[in-house]
C-alpha atoms as a PDB file:
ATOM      1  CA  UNK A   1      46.940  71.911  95.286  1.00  0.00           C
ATOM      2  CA  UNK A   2      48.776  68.588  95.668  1.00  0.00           C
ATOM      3  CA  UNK A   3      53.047  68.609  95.178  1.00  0.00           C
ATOM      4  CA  UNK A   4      54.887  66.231  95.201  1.00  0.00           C
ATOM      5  CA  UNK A   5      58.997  66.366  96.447  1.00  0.00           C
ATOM      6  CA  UNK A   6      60.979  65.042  94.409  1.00  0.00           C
ATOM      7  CA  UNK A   7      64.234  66.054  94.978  1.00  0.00           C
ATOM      8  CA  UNK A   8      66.343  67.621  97.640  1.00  0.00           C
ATOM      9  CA  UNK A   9      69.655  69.096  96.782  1.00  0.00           C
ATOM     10  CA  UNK A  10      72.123  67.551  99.394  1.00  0.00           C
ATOM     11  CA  UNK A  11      74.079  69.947  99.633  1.00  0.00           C
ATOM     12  CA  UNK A  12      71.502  73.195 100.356  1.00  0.00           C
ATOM     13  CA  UNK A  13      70.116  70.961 102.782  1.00  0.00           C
ATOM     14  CA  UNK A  14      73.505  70.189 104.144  1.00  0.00           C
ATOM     15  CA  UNK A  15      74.624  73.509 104.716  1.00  0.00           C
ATOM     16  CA  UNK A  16      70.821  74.982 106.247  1.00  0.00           C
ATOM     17  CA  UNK A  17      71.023  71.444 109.302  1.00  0.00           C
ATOM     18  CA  UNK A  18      74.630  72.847 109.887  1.00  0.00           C
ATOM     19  CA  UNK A  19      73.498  76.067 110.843  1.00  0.00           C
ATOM     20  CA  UNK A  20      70.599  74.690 112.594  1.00  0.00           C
ATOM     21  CA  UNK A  21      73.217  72.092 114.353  1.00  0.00           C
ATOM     22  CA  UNK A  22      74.947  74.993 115.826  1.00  0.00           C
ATOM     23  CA  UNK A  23      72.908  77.618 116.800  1.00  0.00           C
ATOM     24  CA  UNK A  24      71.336  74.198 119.130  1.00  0.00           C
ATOM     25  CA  UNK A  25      75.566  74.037 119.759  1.00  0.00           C
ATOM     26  CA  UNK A  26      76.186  77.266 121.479  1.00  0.00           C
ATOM     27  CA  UNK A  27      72.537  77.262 123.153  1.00  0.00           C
ATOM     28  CA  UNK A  28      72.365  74.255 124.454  1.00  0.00           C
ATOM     29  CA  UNK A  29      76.580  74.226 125.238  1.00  0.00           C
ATOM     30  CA  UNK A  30      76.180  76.299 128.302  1.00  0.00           C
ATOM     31  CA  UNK A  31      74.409  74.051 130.252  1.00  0.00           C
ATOM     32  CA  UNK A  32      77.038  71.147 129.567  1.00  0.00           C
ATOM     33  CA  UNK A  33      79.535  73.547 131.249  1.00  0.00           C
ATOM     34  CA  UNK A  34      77.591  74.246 134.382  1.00  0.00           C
ATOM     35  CA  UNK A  35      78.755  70.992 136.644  1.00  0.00           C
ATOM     36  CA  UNK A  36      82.711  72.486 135.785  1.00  0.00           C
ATOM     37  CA  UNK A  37      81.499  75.455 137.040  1.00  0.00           C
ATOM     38  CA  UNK A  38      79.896  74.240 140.354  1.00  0.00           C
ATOM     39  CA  UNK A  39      83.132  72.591 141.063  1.00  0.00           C
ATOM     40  CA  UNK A  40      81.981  68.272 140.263  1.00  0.00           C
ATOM     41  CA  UNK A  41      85.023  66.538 140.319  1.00  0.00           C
ATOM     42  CA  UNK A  42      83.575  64.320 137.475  1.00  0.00           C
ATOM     43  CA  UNK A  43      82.187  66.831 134.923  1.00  0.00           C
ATOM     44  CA  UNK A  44      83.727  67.583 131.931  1.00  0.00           C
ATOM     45  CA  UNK A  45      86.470  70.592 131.322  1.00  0.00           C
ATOM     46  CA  UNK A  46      84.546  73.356 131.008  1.00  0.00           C
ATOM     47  CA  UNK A  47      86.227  73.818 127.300  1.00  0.00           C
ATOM     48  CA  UNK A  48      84.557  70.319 125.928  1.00  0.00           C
ATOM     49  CA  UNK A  49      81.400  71.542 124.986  1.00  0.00           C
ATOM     50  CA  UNK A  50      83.281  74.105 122.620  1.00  0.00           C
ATOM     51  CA  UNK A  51      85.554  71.571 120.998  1.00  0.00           C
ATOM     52  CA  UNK A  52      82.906  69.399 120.624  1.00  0.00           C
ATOM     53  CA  UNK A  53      80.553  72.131 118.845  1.00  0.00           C
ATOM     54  CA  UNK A  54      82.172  72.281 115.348  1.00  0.00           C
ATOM     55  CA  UNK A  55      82.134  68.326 115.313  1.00  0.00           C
ATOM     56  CA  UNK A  56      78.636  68.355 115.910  1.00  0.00           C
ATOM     57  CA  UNK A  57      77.973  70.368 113.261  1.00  0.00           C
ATOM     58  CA  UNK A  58      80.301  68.727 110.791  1.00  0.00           C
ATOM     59  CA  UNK A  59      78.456  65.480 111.660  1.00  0.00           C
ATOM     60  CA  UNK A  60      75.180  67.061 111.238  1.00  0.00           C
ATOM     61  CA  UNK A  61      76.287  68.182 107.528  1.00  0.00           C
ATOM     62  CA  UNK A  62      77.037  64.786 106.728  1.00  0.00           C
ATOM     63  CA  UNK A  63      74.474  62.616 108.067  1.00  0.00           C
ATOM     64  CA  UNK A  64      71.751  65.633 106.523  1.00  0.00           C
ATOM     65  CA  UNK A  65      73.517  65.313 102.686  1.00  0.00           C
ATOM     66  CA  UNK A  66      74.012  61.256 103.549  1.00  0.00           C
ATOM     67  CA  UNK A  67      70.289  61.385 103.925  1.00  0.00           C
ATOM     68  CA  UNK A  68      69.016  63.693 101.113  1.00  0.00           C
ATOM     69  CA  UNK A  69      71.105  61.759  98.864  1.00  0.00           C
ATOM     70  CA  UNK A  70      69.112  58.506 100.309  1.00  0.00           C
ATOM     71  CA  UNK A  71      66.126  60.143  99.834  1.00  0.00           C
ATOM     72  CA  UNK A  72      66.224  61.458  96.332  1.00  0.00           C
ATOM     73  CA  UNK A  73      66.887  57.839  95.710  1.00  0.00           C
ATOM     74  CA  UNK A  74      64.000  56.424  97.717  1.00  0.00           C
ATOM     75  CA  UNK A  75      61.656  58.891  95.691  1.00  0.00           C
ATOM     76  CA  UNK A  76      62.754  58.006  92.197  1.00  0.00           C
ATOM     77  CA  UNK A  77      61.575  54.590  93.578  1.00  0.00           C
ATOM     78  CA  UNK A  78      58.196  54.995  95.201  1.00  0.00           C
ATOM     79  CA  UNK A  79      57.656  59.245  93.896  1.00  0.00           C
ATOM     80  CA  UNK A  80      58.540  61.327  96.974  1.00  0.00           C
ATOM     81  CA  UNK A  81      56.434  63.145  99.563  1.00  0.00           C
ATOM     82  CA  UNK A  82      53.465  64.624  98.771  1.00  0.00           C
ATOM     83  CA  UNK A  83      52.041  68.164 100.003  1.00  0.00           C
ATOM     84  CA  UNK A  84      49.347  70.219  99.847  1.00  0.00           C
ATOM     85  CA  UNK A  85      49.736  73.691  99.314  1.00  0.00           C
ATOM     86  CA  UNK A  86      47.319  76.654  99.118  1.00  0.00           C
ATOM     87  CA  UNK A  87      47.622  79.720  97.418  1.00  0.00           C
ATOM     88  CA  UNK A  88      47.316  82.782  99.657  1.00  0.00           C
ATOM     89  CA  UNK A  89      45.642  85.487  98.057  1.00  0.00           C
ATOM     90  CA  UNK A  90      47.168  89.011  97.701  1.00  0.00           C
ATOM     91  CA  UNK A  91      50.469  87.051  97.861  1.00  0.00           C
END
């Protein structure tokens, strides 16, 4: 069966790349801090990559509603994506 997606609330989608934006945050922020903790006289405070967490995910908010607001436009133009889904049975 062929669908077609027409819409994407900006909002929803907003809120589901912000989580997504942070659990990447706090995995990937531990890493950042490891040349702090070996001592480089050039790396970052070791408290960056925690300030800099919540503005990643703020950002991520944005651009992801800037862009499902973009796209529900671009599909009332040209009619969206189109899918195919099948029906599992039992389901």
């Amino acid at each position: 069966m062929i669908q077609r997606i027409v819409r994407i609330t900006p909002v929803q989608a907003g809120k589901v790349a912000a989580v997504m934006y942070g659990i990447m945050g706090v995995v990937f922020s531990p890493f950042l801090m490891v040349p702090a903790l070996l001592g480089a006289k050039d790396a970052f405070p070791i408290w960056t990559p925690l300030l800099v967490i919540p503005l990643y995910v703020l950002g991520g908010f944005v651009m992801t509603v800037v862009m499902a607001w973009l796209y529900n436009l671009i599909a009332g133009w040209v009619g969206g994506i189109e899918v195919t889904l099948q029906s599992q049975p039992g389901a």
